[in-house]
Protein backbone atom coordinates (compact mmCIF):
# COMPACT_ATOMS: atom_id res chain seq x y z
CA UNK A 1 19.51 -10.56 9.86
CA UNK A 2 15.92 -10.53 9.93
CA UNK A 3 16.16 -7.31 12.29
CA UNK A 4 18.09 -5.33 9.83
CA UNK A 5 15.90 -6.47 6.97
CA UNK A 6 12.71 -4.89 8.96
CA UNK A 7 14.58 -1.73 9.65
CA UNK A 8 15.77 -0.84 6.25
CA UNK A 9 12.46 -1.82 4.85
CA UNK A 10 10.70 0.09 7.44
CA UNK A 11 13.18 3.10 6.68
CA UNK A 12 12.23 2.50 2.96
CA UNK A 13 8.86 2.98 3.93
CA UNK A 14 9.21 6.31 5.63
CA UNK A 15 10.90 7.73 2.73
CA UNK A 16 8.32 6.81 0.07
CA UNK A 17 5.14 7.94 2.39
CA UNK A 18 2.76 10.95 1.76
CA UNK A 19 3.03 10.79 -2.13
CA UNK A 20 -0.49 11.96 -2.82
CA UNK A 21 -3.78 11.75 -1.74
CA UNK A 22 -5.25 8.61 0.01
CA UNK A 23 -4.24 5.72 -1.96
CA UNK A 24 -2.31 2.95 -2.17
CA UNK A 25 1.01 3.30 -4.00
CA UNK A 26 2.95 -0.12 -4.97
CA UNK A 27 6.88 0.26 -4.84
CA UNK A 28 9.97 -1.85 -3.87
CA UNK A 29 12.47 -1.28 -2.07
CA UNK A 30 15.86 -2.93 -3.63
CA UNK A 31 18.93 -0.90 -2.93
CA UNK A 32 20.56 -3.58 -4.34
CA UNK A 33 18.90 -3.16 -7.61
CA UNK A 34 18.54 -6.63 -7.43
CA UNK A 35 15.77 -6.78 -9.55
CA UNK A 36 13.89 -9.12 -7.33
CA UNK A 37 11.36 -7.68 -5.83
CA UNK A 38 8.06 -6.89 -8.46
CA UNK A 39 4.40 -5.28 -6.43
CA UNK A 40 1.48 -4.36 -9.08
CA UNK A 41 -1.84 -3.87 -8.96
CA UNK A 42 -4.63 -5.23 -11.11
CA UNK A 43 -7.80 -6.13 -11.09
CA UNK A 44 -8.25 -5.46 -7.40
CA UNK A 45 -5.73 -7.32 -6.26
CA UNK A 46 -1.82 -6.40 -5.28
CA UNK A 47 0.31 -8.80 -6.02
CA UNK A 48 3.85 -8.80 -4.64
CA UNK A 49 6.79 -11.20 -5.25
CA UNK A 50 10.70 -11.56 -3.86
CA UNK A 51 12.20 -13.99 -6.10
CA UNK A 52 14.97 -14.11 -3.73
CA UNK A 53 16.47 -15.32 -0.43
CA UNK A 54 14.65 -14.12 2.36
CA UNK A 55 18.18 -12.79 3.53
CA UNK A 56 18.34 -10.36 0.65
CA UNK A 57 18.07 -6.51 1.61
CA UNK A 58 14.95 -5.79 -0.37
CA UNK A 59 11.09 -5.89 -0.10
CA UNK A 60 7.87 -5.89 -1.87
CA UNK A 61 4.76 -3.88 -0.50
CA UNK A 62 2.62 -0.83 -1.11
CA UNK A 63 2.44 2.72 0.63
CA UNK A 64 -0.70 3.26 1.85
CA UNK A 65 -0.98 7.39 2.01
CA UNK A 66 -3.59 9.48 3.50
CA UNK A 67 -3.63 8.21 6.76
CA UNK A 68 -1.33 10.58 8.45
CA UNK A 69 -2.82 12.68 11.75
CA UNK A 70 -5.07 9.33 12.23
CA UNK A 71 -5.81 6.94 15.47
CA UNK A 72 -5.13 3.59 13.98
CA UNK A 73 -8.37 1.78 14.85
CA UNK A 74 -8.14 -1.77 12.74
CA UNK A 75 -6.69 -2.82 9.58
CA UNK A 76 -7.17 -5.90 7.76
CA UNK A 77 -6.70 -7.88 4.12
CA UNK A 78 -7.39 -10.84 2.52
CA UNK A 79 -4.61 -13.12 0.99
CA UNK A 80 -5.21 -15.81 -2.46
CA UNK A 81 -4.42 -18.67 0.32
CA UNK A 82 -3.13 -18.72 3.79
CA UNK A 83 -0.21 -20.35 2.21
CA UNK A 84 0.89 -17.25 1.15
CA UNK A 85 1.32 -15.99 5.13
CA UNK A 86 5.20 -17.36 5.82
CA UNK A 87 6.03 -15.77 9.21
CA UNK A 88 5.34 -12.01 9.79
CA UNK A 89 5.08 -11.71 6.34
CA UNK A 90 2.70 -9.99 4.72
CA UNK A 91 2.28 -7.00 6.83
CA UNK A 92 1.63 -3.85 8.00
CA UNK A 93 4.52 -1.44 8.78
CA UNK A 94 3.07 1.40 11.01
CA UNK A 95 4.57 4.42 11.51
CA UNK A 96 3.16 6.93 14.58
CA UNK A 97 4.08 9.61 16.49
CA UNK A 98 5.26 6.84 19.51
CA UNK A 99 7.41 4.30 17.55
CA UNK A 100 6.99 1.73 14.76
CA UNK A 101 4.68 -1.28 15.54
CA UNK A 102 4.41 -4.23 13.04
CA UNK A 103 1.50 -6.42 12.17
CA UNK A 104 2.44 -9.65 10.54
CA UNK A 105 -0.39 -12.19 9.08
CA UNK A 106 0.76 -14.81 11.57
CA UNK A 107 0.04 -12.27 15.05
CA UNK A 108 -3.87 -13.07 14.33
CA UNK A 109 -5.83 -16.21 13.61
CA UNK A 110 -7.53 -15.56 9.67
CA UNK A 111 -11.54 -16.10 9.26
CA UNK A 112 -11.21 -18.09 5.93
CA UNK A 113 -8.12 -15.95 4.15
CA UNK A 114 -8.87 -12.68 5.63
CA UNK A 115 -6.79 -11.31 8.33
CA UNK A 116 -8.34 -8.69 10.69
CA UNK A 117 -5.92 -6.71 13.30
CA UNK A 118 -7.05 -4.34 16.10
CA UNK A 119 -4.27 -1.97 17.71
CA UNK A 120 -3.34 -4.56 19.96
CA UNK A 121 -2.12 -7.02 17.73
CA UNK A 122 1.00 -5.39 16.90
CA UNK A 123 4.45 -6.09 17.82
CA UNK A 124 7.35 -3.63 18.42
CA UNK A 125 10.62 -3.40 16.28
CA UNK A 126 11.96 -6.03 19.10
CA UNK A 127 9.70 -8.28 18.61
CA UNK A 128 7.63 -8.23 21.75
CA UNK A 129 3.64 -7.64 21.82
CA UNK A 130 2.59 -3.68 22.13
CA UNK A 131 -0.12 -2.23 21.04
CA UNK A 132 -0.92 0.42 18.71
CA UNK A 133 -0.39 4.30 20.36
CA UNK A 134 -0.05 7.56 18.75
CA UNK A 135 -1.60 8.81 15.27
CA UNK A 136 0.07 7.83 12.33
CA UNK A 137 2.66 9.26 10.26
CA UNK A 138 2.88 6.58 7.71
CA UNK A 139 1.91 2.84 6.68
CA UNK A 140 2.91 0.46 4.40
CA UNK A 141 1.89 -3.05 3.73
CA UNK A 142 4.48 -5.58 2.34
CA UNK A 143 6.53 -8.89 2.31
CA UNK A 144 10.05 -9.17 2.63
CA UNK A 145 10.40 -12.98 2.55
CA UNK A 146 10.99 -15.13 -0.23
CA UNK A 147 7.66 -16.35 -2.34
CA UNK A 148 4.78 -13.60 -3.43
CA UNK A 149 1.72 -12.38 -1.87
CA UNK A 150 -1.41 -12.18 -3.83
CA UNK A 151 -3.39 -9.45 -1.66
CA UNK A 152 -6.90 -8.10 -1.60
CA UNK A 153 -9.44 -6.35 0.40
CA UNK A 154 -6.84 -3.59 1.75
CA UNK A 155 -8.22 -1.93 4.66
CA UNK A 156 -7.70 0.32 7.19
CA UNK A 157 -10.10 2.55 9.45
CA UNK A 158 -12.63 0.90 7.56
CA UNK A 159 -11.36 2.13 4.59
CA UNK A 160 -10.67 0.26 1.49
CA UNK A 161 -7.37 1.03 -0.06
CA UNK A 162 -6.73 1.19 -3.90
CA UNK A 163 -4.54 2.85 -5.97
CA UNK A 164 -5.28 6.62 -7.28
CA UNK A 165 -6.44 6.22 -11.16
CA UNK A 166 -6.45 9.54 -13.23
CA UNK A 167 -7.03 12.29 -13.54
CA UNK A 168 -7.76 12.06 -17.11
CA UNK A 169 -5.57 13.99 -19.73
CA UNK A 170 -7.71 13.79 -23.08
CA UNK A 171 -11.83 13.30 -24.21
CA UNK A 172 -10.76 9.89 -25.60
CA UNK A 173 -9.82 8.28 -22.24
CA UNK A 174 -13.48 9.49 -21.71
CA UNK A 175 -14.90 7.78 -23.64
CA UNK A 176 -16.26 4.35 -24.45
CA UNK A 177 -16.66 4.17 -20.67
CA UNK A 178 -13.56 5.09 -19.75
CA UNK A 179 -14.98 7.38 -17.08
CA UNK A 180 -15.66 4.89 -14.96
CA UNK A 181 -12.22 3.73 -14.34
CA UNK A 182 -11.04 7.20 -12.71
CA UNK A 183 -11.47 7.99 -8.88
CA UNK A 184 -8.72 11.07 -8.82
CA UNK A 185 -11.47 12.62 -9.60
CA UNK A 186 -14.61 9.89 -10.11
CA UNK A 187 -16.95 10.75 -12.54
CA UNK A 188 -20.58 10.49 -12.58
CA UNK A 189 -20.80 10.01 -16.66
CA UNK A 190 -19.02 11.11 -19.34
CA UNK A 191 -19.91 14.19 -19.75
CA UNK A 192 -19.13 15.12 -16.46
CA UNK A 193 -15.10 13.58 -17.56
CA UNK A 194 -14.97 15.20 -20.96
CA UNK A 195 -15.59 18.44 -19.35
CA UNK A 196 -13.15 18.01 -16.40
CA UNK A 197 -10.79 17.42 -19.25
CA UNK A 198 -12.02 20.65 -21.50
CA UNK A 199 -11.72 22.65 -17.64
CA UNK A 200 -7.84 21.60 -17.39
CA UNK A 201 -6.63 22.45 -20.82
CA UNK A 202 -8.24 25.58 -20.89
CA UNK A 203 -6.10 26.65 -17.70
CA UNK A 204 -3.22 25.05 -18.67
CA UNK A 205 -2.48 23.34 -15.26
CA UNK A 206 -0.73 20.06 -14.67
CA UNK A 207 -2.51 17.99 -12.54
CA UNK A 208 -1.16 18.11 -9.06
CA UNK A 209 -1.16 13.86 -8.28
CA UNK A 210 1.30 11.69 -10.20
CA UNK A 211 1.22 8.20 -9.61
CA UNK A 212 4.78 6.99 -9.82
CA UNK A 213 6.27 3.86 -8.60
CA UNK A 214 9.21 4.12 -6.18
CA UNK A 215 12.54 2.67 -7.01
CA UNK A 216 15.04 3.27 -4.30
């Protein structure tokens, strides 16, 4: 069972990858509709939770987009307590152009709560040690076990990972600081927003990211 489970959820991954610009994008995936499976993001942290058996089709996690064309190099993140690592789960789904490699929180030894993986660390979609070949196509991080994940520190290349905020739509999200919240675009003050903002409406063009979450 816990083959299939990976599969699907790795299938679910393909199909919600390359969304926008580098970012990370929380979704499910719950064909069941189920309802079980929650992953938001707040404050820095992802949190994802499966409030149901393990054996339930469904999954947690976050898209992580961007990253296609690249050499995976390392990857790592940072979980609330190692308590929250229950198996291979959290973990990185990666996608390249030679197959689909896994990297579960229990293939590497954490320093504290942070769990660091080179490209040999991985494990095929049999289970067996491999390493890390190809460049990537996509990447996802998530849990598909029952219990949640409380996850920080998202990297990969050396890259932190968060999720695309903006761009803004009107001079009040400007304002009052607001600028500072944005990095699709970042702004240096908020001048520099309130004019992005005056820029758009006068051309009358829909911004070209939309953060959505995926329900499949």
């Amino acid at each position: 069972m816990k083959k299939a489970i990976v599969a699907l959820a790795a299938t679910a991954a393909l199909a919600l990858a390359g969304t926008a610009a580098a970012a990370l994008v929380p979704g499910v995936y719950d064909p069941g509709n189920t309802g079980c499976p929650t992953a938001t993001y707040s404050a820095g942290v992802l949190h994802l939770a499966k409030n149901c058996p393990t054996s339930t089709n469904a999954a947690a996690g976050a898209d992580i987009t961007g990253l296609e064309g690249q050499t995976f190099t390392s990857a790592s993140f940072t979980l609330a307590s190692t308590s929250q690592c229950q198996g291979g789960s959290p973990r990185f789904d990666v996608q390249t152009t030679t197959g689909f490699f896994f990297l579960g929180c229990n293939n590497v030894t954490p320093v504290g709560t942070t769990y660091t993986f080179s490209a040999s660390d991985a494990y095929d979609t049999s289970g067996n040690p491999a390493t890390i070949t190809g460049t990537i196509q996509a990447m996802d991080i998530l849990i598909d076990v029952q219990g949640t994940a409380d996850i920080s520190n998202i990297k990969v290349n050396g890259v932190t990972e968060v999720p695309l905020v903006g761009p803004p739509t009107s001079k009040d999200q400007c304002k009052n600081g607001g600028w500072q919240k944005f990095n699709n675009p970042s702004f240096k003050n908020q001048g520099q927003c309130v004019s992005y903002v005056n820029h758009q409406g006068s051309h009358g063009k829909a911004p070209k990211h939309h953060l959505k979450n995926h329900h499949h």
